[in-house]
C-alpha atoms as a PDB file:
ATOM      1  CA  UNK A   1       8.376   4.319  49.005  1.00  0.00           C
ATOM      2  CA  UNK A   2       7.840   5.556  45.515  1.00  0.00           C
ATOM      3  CA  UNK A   3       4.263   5.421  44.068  1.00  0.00           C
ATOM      4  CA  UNK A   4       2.688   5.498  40.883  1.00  0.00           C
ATOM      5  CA  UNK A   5       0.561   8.852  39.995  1.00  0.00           C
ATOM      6  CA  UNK A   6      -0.346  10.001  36.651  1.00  0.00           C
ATOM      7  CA  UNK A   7       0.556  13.944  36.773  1.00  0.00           C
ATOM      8  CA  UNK A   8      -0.951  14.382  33.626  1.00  0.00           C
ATOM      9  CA  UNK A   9      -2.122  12.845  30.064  1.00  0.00           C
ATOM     10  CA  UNK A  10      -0.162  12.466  27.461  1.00  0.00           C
ATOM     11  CA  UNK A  11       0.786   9.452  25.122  1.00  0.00           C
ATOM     12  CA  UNK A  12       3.960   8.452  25.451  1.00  0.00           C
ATOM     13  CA  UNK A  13       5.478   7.281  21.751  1.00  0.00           C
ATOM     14  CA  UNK A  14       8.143   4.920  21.393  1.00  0.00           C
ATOM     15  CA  UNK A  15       9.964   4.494  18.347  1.00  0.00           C
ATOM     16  CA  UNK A  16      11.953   1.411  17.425  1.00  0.00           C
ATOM     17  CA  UNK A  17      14.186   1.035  14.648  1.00  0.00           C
ATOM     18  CA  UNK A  18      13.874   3.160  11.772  1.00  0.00           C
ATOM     19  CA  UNK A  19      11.373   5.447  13.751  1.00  0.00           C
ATOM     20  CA  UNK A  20      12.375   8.334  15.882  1.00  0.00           C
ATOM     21  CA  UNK A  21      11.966  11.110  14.006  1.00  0.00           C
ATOM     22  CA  UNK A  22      11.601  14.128  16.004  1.00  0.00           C
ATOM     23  CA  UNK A  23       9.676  15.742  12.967  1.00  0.00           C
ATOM     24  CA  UNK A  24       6.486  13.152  14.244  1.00  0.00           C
ATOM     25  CA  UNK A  25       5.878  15.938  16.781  1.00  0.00           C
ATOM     26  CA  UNK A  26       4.804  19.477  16.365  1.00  0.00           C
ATOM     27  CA  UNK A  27       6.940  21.948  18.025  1.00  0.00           C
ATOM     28  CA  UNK A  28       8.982  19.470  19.776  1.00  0.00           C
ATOM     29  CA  UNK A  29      11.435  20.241  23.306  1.00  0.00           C
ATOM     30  CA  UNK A  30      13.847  18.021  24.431  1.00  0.00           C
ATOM     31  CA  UNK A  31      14.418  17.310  28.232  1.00  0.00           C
ATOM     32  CA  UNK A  32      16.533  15.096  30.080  1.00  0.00           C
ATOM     33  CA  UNK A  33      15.519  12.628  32.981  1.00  0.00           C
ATOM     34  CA  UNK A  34      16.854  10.794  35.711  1.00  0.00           C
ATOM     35  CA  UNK A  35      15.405   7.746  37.134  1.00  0.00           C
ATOM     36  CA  UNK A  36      15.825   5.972  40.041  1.00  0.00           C
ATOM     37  CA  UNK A  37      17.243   3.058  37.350  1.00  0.00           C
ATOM     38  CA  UNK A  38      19.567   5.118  35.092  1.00  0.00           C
ATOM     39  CA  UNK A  39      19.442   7.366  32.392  1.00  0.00           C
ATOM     40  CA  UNK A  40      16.590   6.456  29.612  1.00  0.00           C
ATOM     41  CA  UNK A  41      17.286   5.839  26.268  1.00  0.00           C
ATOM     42  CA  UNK A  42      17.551   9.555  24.708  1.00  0.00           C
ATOM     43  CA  UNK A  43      16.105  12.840  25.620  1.00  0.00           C
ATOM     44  CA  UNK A  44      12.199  12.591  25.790  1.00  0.00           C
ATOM     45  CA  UNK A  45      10.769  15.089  23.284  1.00  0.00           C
ATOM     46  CA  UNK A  46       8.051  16.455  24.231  1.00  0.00           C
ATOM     47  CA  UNK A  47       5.373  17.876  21.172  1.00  0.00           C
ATOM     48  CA  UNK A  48       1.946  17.779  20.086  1.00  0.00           C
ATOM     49  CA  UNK A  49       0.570  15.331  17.499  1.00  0.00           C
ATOM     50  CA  UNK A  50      -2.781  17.323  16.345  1.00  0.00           C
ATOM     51  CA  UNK A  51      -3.035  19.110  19.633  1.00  0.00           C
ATOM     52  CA  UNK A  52      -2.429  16.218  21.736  1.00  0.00           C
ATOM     53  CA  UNK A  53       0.459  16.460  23.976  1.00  0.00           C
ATOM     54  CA  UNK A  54       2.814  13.565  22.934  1.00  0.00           C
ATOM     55  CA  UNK A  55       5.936  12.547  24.176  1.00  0.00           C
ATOM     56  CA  UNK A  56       9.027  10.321  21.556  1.00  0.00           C
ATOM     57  CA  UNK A  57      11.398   8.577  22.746  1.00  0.00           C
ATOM     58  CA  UNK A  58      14.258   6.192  20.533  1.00  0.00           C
ATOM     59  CA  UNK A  59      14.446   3.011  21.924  1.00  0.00           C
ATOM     60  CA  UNK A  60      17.517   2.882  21.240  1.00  0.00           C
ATOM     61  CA  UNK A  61      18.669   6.154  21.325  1.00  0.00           C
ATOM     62  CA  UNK A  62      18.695   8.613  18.407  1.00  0.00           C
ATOM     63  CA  UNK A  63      21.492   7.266  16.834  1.00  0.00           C
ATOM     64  CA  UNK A  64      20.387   3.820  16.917  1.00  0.00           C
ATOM     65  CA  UNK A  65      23.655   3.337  19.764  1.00  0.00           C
ATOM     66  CA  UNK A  66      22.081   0.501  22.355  1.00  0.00           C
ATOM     67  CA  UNK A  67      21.325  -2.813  21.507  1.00  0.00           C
ATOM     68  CA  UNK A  68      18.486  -4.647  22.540  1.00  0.00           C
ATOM     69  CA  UNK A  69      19.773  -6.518  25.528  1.00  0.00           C
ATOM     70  CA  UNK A  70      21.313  -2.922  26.485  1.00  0.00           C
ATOM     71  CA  UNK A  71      18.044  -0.623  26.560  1.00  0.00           C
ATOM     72  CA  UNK A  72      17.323   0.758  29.884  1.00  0.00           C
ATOM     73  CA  UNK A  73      13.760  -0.573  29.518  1.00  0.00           C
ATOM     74  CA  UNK A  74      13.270   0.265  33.727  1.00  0.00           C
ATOM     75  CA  UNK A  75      14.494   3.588  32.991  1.00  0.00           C
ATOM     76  CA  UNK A  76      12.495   4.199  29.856  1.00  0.00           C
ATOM     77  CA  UNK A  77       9.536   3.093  30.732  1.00  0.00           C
ATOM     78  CA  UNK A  78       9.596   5.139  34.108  1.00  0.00           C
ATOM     79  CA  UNK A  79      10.377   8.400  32.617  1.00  0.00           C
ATOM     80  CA  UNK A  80       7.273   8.302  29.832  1.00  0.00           C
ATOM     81  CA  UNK A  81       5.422   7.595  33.369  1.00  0.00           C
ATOM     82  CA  UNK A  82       7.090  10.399  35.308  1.00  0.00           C
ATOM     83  CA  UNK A  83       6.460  12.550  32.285  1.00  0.00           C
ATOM     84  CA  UNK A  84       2.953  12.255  32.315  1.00  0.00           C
ATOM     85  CA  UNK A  85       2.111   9.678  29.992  1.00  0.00           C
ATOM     86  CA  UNK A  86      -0.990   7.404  30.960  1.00  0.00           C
ATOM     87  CA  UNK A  87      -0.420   5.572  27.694  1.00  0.00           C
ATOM     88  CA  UNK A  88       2.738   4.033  24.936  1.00  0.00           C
ATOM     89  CA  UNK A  89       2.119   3.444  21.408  1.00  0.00           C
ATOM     90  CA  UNK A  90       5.608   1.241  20.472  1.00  0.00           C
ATOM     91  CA  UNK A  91       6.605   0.657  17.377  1.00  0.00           C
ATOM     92  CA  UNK A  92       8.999  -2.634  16.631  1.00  0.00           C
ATOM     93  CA  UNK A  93      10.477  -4.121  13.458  1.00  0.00           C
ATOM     94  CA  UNK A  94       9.955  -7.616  13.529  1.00  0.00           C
ATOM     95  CA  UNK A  95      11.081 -11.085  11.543  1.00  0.00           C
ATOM     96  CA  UNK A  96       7.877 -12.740  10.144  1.00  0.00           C
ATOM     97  CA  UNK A  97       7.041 -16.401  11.460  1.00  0.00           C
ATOM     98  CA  UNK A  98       4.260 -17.098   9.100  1.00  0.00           C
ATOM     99  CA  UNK A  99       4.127 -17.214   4.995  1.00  0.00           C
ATOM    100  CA  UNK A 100       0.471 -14.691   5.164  1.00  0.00           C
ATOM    101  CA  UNK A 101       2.747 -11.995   7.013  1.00  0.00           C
ATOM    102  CA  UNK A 102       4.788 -10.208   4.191  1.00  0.00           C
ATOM    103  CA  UNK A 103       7.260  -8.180   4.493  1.00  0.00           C
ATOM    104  CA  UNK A 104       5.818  -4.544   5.148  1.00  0.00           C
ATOM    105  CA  UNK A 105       2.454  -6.234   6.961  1.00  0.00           C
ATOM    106  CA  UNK A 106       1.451  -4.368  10.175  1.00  0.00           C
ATOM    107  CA  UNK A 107       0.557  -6.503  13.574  1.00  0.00           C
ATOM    108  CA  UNK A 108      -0.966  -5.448  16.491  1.00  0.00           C
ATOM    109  CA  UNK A 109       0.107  -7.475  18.676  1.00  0.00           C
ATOM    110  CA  UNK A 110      -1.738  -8.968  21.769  1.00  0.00           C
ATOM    111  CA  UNK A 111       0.751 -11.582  23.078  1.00  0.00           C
ATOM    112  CA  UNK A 112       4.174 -12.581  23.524  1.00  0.00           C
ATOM    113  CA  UNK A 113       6.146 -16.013  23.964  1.00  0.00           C
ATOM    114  CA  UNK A 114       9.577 -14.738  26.421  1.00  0.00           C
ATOM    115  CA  UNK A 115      12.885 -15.855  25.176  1.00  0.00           C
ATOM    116  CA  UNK A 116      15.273 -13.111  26.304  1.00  0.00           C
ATOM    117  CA  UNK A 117      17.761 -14.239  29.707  1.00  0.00           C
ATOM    118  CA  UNK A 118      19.244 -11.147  30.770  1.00  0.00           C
ATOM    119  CA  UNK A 119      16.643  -8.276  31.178  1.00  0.00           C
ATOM    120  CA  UNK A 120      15.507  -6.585  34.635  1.00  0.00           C
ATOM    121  CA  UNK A 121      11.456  -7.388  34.043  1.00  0.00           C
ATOM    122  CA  UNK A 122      10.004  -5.279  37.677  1.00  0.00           C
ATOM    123  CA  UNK A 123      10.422  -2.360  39.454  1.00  0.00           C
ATOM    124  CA  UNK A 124       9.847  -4.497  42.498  1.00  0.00           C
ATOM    125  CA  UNK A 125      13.343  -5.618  42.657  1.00  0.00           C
ATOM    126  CA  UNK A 126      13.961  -4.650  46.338  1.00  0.00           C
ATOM    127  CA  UNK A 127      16.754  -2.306  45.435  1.00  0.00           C
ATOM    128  CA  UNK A 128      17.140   1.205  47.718  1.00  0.00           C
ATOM    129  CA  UNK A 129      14.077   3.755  46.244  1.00  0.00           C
ATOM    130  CA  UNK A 130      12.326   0.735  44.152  1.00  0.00           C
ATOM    131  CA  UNK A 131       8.514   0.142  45.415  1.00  0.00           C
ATOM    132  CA  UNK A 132       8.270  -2.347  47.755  1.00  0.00           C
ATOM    133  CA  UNK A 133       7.445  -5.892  48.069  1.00  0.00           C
ATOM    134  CA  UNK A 134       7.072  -8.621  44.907  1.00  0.00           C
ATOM    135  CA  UNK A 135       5.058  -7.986  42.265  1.00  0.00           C
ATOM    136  CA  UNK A 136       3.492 -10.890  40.441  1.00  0.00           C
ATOM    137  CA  UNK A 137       1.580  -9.544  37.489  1.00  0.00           C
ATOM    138  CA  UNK A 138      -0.787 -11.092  35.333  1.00  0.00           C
ATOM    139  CA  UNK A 139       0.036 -10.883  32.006  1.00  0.00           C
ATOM    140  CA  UNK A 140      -3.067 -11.838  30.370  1.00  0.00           C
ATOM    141  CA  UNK A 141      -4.156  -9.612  28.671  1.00  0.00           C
ATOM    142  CA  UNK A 142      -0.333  -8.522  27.857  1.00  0.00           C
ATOM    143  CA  UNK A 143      -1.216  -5.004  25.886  1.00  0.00           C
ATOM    144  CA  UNK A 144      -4.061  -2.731  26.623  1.00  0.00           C
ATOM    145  CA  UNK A 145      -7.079  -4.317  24.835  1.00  0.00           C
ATOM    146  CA  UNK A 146      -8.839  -1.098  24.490  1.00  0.00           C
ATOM    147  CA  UNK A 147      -5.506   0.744  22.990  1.00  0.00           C
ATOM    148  CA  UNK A 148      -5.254  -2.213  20.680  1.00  0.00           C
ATOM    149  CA  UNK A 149      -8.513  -2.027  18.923  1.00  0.00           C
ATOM    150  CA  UNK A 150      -7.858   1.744  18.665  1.00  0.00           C
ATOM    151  CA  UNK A 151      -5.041   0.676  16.591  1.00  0.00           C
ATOM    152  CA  UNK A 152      -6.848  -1.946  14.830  1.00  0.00           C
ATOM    153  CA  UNK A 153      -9.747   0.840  13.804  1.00  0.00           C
ATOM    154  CA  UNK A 154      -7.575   2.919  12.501  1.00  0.00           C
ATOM    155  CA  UNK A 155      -5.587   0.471  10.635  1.00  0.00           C
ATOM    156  CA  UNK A 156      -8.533  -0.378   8.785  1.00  0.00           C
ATOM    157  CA  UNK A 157      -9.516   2.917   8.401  1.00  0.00           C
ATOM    158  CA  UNK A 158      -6.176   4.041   6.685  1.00  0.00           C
ATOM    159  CA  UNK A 159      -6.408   0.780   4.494  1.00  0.00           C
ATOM    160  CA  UNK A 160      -3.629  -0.507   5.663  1.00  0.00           C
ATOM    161  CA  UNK A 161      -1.952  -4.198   5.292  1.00  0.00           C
ATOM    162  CA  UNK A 162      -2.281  -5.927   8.696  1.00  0.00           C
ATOM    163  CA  UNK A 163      -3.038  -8.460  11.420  1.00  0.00           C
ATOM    164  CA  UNK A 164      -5.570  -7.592  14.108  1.00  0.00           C
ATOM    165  CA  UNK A 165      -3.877  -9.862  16.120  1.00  0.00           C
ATOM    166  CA  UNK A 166      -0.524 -11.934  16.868  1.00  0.00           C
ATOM    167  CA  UNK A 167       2.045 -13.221  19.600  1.00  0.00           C
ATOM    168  CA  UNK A 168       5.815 -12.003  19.213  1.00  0.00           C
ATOM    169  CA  UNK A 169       8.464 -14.014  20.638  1.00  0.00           C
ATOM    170  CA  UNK A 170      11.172 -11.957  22.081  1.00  0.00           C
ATOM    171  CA  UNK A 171      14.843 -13.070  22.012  1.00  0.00           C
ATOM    172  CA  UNK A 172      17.528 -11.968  23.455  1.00  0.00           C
ATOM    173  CA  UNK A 173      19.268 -11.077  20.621  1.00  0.00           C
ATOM    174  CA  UNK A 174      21.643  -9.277  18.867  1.00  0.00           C
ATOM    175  CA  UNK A 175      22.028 -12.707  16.571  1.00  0.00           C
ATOM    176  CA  UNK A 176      18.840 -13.716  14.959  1.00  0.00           C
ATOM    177  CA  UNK A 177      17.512 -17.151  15.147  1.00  0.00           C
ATOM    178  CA  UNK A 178      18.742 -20.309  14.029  1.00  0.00           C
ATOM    179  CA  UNK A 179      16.958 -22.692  11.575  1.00  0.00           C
ATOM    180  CA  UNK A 180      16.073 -24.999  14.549  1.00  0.00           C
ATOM    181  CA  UNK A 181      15.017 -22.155  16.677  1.00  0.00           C
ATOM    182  CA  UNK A 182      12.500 -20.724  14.020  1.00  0.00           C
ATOM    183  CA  UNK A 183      10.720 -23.590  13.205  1.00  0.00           C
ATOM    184  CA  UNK A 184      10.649 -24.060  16.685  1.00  0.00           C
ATOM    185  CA  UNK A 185       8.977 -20.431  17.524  1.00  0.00           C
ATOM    186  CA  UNK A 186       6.753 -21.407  14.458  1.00  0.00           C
ATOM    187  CA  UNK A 187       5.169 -24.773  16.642  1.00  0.00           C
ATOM    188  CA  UNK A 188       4.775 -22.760  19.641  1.00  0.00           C
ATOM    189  CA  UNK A 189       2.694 -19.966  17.574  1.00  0.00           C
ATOM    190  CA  UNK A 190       4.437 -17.882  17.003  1.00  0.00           C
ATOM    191  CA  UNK A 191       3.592 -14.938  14.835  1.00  0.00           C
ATOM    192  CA  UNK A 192       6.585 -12.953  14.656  1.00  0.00           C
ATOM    193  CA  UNK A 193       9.686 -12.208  16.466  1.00  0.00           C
ATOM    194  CA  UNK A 194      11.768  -9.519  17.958  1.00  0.00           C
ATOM    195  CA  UNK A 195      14.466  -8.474  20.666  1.00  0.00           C
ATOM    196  CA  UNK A 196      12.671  -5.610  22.331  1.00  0.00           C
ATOM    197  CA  UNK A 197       8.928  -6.185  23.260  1.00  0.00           C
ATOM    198  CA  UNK A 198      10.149  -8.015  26.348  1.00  0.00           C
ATOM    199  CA  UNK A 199      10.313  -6.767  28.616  1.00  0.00           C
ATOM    200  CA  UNK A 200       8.939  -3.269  27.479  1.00  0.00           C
ATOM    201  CA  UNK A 201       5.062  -4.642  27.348  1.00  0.00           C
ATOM    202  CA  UNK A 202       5.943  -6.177  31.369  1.00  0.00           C
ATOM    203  CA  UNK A 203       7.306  -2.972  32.994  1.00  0.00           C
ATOM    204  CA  UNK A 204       4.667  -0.787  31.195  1.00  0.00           C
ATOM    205  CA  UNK A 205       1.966  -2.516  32.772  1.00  0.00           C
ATOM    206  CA  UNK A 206       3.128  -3.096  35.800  1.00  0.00           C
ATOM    207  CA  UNK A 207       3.860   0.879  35.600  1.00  0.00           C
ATOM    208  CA  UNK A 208       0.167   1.158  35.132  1.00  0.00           C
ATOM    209  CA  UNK A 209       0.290   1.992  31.588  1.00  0.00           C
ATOM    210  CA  UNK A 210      -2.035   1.519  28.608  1.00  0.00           C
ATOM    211  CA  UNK A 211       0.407   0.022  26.229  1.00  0.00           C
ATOM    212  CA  UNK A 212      -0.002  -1.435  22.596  1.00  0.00           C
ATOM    213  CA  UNK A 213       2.289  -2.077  20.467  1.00  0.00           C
ATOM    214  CA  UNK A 214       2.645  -2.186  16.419  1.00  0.00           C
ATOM    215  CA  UNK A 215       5.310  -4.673  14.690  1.00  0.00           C
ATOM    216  CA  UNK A 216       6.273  -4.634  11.390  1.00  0.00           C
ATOM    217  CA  UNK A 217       7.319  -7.605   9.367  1.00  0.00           C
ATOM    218  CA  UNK A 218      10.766  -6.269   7.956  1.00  0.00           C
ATOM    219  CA  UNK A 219      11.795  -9.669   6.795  1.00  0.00           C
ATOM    220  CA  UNK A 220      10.681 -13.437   6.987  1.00  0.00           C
ATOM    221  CA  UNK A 221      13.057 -14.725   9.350  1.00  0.00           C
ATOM    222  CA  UNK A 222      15.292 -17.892   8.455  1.00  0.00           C
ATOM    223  CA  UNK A 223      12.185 -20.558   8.298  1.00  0.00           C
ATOM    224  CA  UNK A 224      11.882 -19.541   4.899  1.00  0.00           C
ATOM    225  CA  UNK A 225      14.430 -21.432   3.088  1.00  0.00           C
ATOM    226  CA  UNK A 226      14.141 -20.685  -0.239  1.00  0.00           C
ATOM    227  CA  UNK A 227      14.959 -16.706   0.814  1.00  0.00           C
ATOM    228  CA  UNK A 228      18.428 -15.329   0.768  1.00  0.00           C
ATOM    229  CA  UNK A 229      18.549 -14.996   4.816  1.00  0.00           C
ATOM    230  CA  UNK A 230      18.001 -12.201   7.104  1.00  0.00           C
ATOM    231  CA  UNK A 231      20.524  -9.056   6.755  1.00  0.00           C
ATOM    232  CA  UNK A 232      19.882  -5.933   8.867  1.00  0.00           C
ATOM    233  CA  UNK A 233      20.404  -3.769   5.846  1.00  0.00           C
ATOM    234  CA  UNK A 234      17.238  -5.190   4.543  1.00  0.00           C
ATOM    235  CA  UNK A 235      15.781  -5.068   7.527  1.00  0.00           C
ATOM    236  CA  UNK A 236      16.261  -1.522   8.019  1.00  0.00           C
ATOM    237  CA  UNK A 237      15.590  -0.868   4.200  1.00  0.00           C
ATOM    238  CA  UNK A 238      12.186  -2.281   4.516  1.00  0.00           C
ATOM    239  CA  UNK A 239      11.128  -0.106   7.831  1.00  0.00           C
ATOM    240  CA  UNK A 240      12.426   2.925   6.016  1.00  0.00           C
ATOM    241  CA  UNK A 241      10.301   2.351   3.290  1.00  0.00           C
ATOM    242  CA  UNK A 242       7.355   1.559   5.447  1.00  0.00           C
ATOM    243  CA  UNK A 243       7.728   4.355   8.051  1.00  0.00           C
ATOM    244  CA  UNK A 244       5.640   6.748   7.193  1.00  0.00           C
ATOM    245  CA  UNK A 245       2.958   4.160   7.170  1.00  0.00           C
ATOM    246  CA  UNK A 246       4.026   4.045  10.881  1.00  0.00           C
ATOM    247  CA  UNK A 247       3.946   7.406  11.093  1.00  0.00           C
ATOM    248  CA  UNK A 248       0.579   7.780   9.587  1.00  0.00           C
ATOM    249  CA  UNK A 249      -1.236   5.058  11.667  1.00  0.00           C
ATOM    250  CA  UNK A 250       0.141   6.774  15.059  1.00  0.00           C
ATOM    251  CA  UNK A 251      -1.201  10.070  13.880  1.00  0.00           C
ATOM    252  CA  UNK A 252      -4.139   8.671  12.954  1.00  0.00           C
ATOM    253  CA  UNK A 253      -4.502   6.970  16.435  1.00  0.00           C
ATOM    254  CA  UNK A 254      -3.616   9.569  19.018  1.00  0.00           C
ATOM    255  CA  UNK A 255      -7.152  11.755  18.625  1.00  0.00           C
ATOM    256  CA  UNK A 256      -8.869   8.542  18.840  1.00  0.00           C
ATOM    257  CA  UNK A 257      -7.047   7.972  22.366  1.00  0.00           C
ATOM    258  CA  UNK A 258      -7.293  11.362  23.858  1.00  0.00           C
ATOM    259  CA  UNK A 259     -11.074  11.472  23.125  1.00  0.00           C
ATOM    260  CA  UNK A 260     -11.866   8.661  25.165  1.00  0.00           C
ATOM    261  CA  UNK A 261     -12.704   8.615  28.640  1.00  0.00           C
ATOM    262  CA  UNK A 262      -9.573   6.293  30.246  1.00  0.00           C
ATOM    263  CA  UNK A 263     -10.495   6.352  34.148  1.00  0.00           C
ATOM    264  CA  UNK A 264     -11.805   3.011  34.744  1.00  0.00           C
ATOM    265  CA  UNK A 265      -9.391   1.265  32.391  1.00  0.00           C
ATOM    266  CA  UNK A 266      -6.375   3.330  34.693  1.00  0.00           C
ATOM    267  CA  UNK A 267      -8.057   2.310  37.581  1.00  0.00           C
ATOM    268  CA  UNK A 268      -8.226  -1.382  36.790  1.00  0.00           C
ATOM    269  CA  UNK A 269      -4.799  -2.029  35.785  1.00  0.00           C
ATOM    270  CA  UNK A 270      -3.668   0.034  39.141  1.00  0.00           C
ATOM    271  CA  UNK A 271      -5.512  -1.892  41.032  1.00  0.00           C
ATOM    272  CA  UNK A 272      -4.424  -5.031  39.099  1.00  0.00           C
ATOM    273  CA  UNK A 273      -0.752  -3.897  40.432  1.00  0.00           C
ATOM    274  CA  UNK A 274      -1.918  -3.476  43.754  1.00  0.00           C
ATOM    275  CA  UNK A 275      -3.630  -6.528  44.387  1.00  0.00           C
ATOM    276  CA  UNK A 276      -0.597  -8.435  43.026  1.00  0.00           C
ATOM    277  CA  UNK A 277       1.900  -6.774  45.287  1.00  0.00           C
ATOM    278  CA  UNK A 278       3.409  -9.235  48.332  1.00  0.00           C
ATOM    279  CA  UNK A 279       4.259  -6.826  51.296  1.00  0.00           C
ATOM    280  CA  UNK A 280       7.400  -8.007  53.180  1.00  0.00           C
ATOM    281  CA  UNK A 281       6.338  -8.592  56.585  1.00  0.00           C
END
C-alpha cells in the first residue's frame, strides 16, 4: 500500500495558462517523474523563489499541448507530493460571472460548484498500487484557509485588484458556456468559471496538501450580452498582460509560507484523509 509522507518542504507552483515560465525560479533543473497514474504534465522544475525551494509545473504542459479534460491531474498532483511539496499555489484564467469582477481582477478562491463529467477525482480508485479503500473527503473548506489568507495579505499588500473570496464553477470544457448555462452558473453563485480547478483542488487535498488557488478574470463570459463574446485570443491576451502581476503576488507569497510553522495544519488535513478512508473488509 502506498502512503502519503512529506520528504521535504517545498511549494509546489502550478501554472495555468499564460504562466509557466521557467524564469519564475532561480536556478531552475528539470526532472522527470513517473507516477503510479502516468506521466505528469511537463518536467517539474525545480528552483528557488528568494531562497525557498520551489517547484513549477505547466498544467498543461509547456507548450500549452493538453486540454483541460486531458491533464493528468492524478499524476500531477502526485508528483509535486512525491517531490516534496507540502503546499500548491495554482494559478487559473478564468471567465467572470459577475459585472464587479473585471477583466484583469484577481480571486482567491475558496469554493467551487463541479460541472466537469469525465475526470478521475481520488487516488482511492482500487486500481493495482492505488491506496486502499474509499475515500470520502470533505470538501468544506475546499482550499487551505490558512494558504488563502496568505494570498489575500499579500494581495493587499502589493495593491492589487481583487476578491478575497469566490466560488469557481468548473466545466468540462474545451467549449465555453452557453447563454443558458451562464446565467444559470450566475443563480447558483457563481463567481467565476473555469475547466481546470476540478478536480485539481480534490486530489490535492486528499493528497494532504495545502492548496490555494488564484483565478484571474480574463474575460466576462457570455452573460454579458452587450460584449463581443468570449475568444481565447483575448483570453490569453489579457493573462499575458496580467502575468507578471501573477508572478509578483506568488513571489510575494512564498516567504510568507515558508516562515510559518505548518505542522498542525499538515496534521489535520492527514488526519482528515484518514478518518475518511473505508477499509475493505
Amino acid at each position: 500500500m502506498m502512503c502519503l509522507l512529506f520528504p521535504s518542504f517545498q511549494i509546489g507552483i502550478i501554472g495555468g495558462s499564460g504562466l509557466s515560465d521557467p524564469n519564475i525560479l532561480e536556478g531552475g533543473t528539470e526532472k522527470s517523474f513517473k507516477t503510479p497514474y502516468g506521466d505528469p504534465s511537463d518536467v517539474l522544475i525545480f528552483g528557488k523563489i528568494k531562497n525557498i525551494d520551489c517547484v513549477l509545473l505547466a498544467r498543461h504542459g509547456r507548450k500549452h499541448s493538453i486540454m483541460p479534460s486531458n491533464v493528468n491531474y492524478r499524476a500531477n498532483i502526485w508528483a509535486l507530493r512525491e517531490a516534496g511539496c507540502t503546499h500548491i499555489i495554482a494559478s487559473t484564467a478564468t471567465g467572470s460571472l459577475r459585472e464587479d469582477i473585471p477583466p484583469g481582477c484577481f480571486v482567491i478562491l475558496d469554493s467551487f460548484i463541479d460541472r466537469t463529467r469525465v475526470r478521475a477525482q481520488t487516488f482511492y480508485d482500487g486500481a493495482p498500487g492505488s491506496p486502499q479503500g474509499v475515500c470520502h473527503l470533505p470538501m468544506e473548506p475546499a482550499f487551505c484557509p490558512d494558504t488563502r489568507q496568505l494570498l489575500v495579505d499579500s494581495a493587499k499588500e502589493l495593491g492589487l485588484k481583487f476578491r478575497p473570496t469566490g466560488t469557481c464553477v468548473a466545466i468540462e470544457g474545451p467549449r465555453y458556456s452557453s447563454l443558458a448555462e451562464s446565467h444559470m452558473f450566475i443563480s447558483w453563485g457563481g463567481h467565476v468559471i473555469n475547466m481546470t480547478t476540478v478536480p485539481e483542488v480534490v486530489l490535492a487535498k486528499e493528497a494532504g496538501l495545502c492548496y490555494a488557488a488564484v483565478a484571474m478574470a480574463t474575460d466576462y463570459d457570455c452573460w454579458q450580452e452587450k460584449g463581443k463574446g468570449v475568444c481565447v485570443s483575448d483570453v490569453l491576451k489579457t493573462f499575458k498582460e496580467n502575468a507578471e502581476k501573477v508572478i509578483q503576488l506568488f513571489t510575494h507569497v512564498v516567504p510568507k509560507i515558508a516562515e510559518k510553522d505548518w505542522d498542525s495544519t499538515i496534521d489535520a488535513l492527514k488526519a482528515t484523509v484518514e478518518s475518511n478512508i473505508m477499509l475493505p473488509h
